[in-house]
C-alpha atoms as a PDB file:
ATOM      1  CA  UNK A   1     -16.387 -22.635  -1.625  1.00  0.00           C
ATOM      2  CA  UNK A   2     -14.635 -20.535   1.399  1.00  0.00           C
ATOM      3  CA  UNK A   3     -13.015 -22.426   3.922  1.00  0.00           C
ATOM      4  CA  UNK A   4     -10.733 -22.044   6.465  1.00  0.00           C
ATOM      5  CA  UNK A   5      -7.045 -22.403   6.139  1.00  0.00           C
ATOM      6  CA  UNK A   6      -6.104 -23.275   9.695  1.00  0.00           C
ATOM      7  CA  UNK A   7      -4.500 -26.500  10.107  1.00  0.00           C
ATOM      8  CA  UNK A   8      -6.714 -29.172  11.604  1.00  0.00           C
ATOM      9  CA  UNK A   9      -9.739 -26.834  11.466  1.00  0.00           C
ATOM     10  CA  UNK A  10     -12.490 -27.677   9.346  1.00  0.00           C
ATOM     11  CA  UNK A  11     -14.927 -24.919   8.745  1.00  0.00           C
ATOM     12  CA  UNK A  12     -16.858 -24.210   5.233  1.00  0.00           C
ATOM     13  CA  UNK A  13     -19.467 -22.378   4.403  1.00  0.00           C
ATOM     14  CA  UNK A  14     -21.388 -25.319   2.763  1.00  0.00           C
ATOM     15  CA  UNK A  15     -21.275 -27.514   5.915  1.00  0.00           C
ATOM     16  CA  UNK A  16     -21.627 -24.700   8.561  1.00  0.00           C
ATOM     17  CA  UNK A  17     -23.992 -22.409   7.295  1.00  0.00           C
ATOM     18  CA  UNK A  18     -26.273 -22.398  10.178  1.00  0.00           C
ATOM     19  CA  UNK A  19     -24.046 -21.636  12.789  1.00  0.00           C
ATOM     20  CA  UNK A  20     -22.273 -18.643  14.572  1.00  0.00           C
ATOM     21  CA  UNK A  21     -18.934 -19.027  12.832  1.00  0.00           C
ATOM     22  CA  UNK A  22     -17.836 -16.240  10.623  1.00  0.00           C
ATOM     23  CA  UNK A  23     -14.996 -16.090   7.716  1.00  0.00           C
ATOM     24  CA  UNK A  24     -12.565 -13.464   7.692  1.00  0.00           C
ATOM     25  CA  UNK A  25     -10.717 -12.911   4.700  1.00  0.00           C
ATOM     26  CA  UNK A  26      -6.543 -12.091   5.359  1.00  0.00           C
ATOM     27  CA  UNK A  27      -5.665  -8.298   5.131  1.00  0.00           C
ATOM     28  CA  UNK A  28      -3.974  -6.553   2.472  1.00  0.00           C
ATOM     29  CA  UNK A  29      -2.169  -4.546   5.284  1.00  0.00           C
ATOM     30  CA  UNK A  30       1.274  -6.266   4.722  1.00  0.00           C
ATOM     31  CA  UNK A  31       2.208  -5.863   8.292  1.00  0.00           C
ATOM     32  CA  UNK A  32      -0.624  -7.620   9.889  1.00  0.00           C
ATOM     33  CA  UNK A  33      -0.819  -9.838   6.630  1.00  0.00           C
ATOM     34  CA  UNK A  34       2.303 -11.265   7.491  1.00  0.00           C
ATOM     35  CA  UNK A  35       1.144 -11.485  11.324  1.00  0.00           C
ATOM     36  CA  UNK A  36      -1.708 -13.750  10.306  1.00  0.00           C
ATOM     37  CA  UNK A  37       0.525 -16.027   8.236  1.00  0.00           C
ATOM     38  CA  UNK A  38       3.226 -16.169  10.614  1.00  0.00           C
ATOM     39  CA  UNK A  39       0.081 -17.468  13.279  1.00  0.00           C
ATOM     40  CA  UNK A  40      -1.681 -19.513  10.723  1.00  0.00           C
ATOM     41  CA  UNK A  41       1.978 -21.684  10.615  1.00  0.00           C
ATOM     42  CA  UNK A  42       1.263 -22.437   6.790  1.00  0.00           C
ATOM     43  CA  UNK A  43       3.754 -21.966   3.909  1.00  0.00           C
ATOM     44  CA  UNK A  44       1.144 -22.443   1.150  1.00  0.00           C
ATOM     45  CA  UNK A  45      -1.677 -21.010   1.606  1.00  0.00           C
ATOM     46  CA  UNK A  46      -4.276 -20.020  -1.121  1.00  0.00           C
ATOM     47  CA  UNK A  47      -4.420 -16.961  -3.035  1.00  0.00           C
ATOM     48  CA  UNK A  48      -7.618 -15.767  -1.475  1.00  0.00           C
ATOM     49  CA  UNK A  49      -7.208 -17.219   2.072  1.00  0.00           C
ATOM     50  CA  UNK A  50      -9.450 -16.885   5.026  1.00  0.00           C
ATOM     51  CA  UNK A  51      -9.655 -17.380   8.697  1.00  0.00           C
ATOM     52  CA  UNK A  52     -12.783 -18.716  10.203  1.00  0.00           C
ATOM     53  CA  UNK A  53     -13.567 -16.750  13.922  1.00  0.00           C
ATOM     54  CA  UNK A  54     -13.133 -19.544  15.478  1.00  0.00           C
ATOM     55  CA  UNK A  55      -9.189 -18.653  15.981  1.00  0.00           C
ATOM     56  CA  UNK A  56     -10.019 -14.888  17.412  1.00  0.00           C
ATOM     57  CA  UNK A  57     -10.858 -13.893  20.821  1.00  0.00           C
ATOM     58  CA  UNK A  58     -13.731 -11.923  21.937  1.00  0.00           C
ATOM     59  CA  UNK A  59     -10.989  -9.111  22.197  1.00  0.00           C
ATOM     60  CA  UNK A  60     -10.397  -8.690  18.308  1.00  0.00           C
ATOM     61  CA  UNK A  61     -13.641  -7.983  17.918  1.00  0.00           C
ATOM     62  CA  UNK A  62     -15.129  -4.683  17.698  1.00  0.00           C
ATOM     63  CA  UNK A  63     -18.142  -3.841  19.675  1.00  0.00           C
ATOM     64  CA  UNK A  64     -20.484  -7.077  20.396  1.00  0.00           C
ATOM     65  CA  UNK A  65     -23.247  -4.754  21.642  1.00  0.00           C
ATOM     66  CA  UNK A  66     -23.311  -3.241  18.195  1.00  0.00           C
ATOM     67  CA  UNK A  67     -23.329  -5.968  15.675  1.00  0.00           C
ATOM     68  CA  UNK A  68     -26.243  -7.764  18.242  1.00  0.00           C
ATOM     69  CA  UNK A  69     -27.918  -4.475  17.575  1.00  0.00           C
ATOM     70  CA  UNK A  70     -27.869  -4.224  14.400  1.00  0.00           C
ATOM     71  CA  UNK A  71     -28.747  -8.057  14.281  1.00  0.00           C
ATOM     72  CA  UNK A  72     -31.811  -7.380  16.064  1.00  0.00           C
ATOM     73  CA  UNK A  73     -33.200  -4.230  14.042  1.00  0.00           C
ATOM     74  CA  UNK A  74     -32.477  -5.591  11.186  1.00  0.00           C
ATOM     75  CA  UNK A  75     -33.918  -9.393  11.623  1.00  0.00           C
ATOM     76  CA  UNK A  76     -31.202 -10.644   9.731  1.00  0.00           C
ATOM     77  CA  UNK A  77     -27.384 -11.902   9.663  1.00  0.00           C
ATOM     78  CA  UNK A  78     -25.243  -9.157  10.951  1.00  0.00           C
ATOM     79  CA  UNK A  79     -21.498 -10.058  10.967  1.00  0.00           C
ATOM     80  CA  UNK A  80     -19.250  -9.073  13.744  1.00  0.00           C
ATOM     81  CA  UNK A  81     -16.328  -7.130  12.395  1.00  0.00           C
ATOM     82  CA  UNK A  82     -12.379  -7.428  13.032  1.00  0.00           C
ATOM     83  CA  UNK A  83     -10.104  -4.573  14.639  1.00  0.00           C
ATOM     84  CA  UNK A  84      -8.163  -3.032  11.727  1.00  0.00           C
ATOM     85  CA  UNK A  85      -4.672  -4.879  14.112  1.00  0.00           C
ATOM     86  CA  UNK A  86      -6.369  -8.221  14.904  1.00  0.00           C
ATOM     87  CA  UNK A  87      -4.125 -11.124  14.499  1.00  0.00           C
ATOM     88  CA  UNK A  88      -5.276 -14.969  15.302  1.00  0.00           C
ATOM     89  CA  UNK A  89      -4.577 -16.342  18.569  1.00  0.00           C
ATOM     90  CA  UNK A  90      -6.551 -19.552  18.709  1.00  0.00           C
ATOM     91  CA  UNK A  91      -4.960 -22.738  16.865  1.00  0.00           C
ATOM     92  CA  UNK A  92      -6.067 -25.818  19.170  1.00  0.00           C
ATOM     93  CA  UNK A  93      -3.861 -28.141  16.239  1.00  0.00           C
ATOM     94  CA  UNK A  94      -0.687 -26.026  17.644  1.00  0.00           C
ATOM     95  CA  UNK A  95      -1.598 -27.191  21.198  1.00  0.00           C
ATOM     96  CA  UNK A  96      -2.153 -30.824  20.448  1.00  0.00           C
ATOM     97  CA  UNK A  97       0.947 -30.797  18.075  1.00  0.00           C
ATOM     98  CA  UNK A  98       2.627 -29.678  20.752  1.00  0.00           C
ATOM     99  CA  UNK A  99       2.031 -31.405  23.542  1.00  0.00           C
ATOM    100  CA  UNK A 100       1.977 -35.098  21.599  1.00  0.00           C
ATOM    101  CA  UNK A 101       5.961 -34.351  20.357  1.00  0.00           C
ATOM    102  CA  UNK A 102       6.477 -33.459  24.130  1.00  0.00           C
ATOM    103  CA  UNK A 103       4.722 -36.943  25.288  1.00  0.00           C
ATOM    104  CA  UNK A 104       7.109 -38.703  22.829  1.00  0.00           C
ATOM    105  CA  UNK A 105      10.196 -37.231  23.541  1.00  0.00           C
ATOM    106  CA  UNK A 106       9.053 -37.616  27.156  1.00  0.00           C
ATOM    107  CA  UNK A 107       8.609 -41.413  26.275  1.00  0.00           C
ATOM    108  CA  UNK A 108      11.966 -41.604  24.687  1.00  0.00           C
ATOM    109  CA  UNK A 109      14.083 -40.263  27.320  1.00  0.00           C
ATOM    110  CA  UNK A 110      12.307 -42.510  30.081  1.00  0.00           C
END
Protein backbone atom coordinates (compact mmCIF):
# COMPACT_ATOMS: atom_id res chain seq x y z
CA UNK A 1 0.00 0.00 0.00
CA UNK A 2 1.46 3.67 -1.03
CA UNK A 3 2.45 5.79 1.64
CA UNK A 4 4.33 8.61 2.21
CA UNK A 5 7.97 8.67 2.99
CA UNK A 6 8.24 11.96 4.84
CA UNK A 7 9.42 11.71 8.26
CA UNK A 8 6.73 12.15 10.88
CA UNK A 9 4.02 12.25 8.18
CA UNK A 10 1.57 9.66 8.08
CA UNK A 11 -0.44 9.50 4.94
CA UNK A 12 -1.71 6.08 3.13
CA UNK A 13 -3.95 5.44 0.80
CA UNK A 14 -5.88 2.85 2.95
CA UNK A 15 -6.50 5.30 5.85
CA UNK A 16 -6.97 8.53 3.75
CA UNK A 17 -8.86 7.62 0.91
CA UNK A 18 -11.55 10.10 1.29
CA UNK A 19 -9.70 13.08 1.51
CA UNK A 20 -7.94 15.79 -0.67
CA UNK A 21 -4.42 14.45 -0.26
CA UNK A 22 -2.71 13.21 -3.33
CA UNK A 23 0.56 10.83 -3.79
CA UNK A 24 3.22 11.81 -5.97
CA UNK A 25 5.56 9.33 -6.98
CA UNK A 26 9.64 10.71 -7.02
CA UNK A 27 10.93 11.60 -10.59
CA UNK A 28 13.19 9.73 -12.68
CA UNK A 29 14.73 13.18 -13.66
CA UNK A 30 18.02 12.62 -11.67
CA UNK A 31 18.41 16.26 -11.04
CA UNK A 32 15.20 16.97 -9.36
CA UNK A 33 15.29 13.24 -8.06
CA UNK A 34 18.08 14.08 -6.05
CA UNK A 35 16.31 17.54 -5.06
CA UNK A 36 13.44 15.61 -3.53
CA UNK A 37 15.72 13.32 -1.55
CA UNK A 38 17.98 15.89 -0.45
CA UNK A 39 14.34 17.70 1.01
CA UNK A 40 12.80 14.50 2.10
CA UNK A 41 16.19 14.28 4.67
CA UNK A 42 16.02 10.34 4.35
CA UNK A 43 18.97 8.02 3.54
CA UNK A 44 16.80 4.93 2.95
CA UNK A 45 14.10 5.38 1.30
CA UNK A 46 12.08 2.71 -0.69
CA UNK A 47 12.56 1.66 -4.11
CA UNK A 48 9.29 3.07 -5.32
CA UNK A 49 8.98 6.13 -3.00
CA UNK A 50 6.35 8.76 -2.91
CA UNK A 51 5.51 12.11 -1.56
CA UNK A 52 2.07 12.80 -0.35
CA UNK A 53 0.91 16.78 -1.43
CA UNK A 54 0.80 17.58 1.70
CA UNK A 55 4.69 18.80 1.52
CA UNK A 56 4.03 21.05 -1.86
CA UNK A 57 2.77 24.47 -2.09
CA UNK A 58 -0.03 25.69 -4.11
CA UNK A 59 2.91 27.03 -6.36
CA UNK A 60 4.16 23.50 -7.64
CA UNK A 61 1.10 22.90 -8.86
CA UNK A 62 0.02 23.37 -12.29
CA UNK A 63 -3.17 25.10 -13.04
CA UNK A 64 -5.92 24.64 -10.08
CA UNK A 65 -8.59 26.09 -12.39
CA UNK A 66 -7.95 23.19 -14.70
CA UNK A 67 -7.85 20.06 -12.71
CA UNK A 68 -11.30 21.67 -10.76
CA UNK A 69 -12.50 21.68 -14.31
CA UNK A 70 -11.92 18.72 -15.33
CA UNK A 71 -13.16 17.49 -11.80
CA UNK A 72 -16.38 18.98 -12.44
CA UNK A 73 -17.10 17.70 -16.16
CA UNK A 74 -16.08 14.70 -15.45
CA UNK A 75 -17.95 13.94 -11.90
CA UNK A 76 -15.12 12.14 -10.79
CA UNK A 77 -11.49 12.23 -9.06
CA UNK A 78 -9.31 14.46 -11.08
CA UNK A 79 -5.72 14.71 -9.68
CA UNK A 80 -3.85 17.91 -9.63
CA UNK A 81 -0.57 17.50 -11.42
CA UNK A 82 3.18 18.53 -10.42
CA UNK A 83 5.45 21.11 -12.45
CA UNK A 84 7.97 18.98 -14.37
CA UNK A 85 10.83 21.21 -11.52
CA UNK A 86 8.70 20.88 -8.36
CA UNK A 87 10.67 20.01 -5.36
CA UNK A 88 9.02 19.62 -1.64
CA UNK A 89 9.04 22.47 0.58
CA UNK A 90 6.75 21.50 3.42
CA UNK A 91 8.28 19.10 6.24
CA UNK A 92 6.51 20.35 9.61
CA UNK A 93 8.90 17.22 11.43
CA UNK A 94 12.01 19.52 10.19
CA UNK A 95 10.44 22.50 12.05
CA UNK A 96 9.64 20.75 15.27
CA UNK A 97 13.06 18.88 15.10
CA UNK A 98 14.40 21.95 14.92
CA UNK A 99 13.20 24.09 17.18
CA UNK A 100 13.07 21.25 20.23
CA UNK A 101 17.26 20.77 19.77
CA UNK A 102 17.26 24.67 19.91
CA UNK A 103 14.99 24.64 23.30
CA UNK A 104 17.55 22.13 24.71
CA UNK A 105 20.62 23.59 23.91
CA UNK A 106 18.88 26.80 25.01
CA UNK A 107 18.19 24.90 28.37
CA UNK A 108 21.72 23.76 28.63
CA UNK A 109 23.52 26.90 28.29
CA UNK A 110 21.11 28.72 30.88
Amino acid sequence: MPHCVALGCHYNTKKNRNTQVSLHRFPNEKKVRAQWERAVGRIHLPKNPYLCSQHFSTEDYESFVRAQLMKELTGGRYPRKLKLNAVPTIFPHKALRTSGSQQLIKSVLD
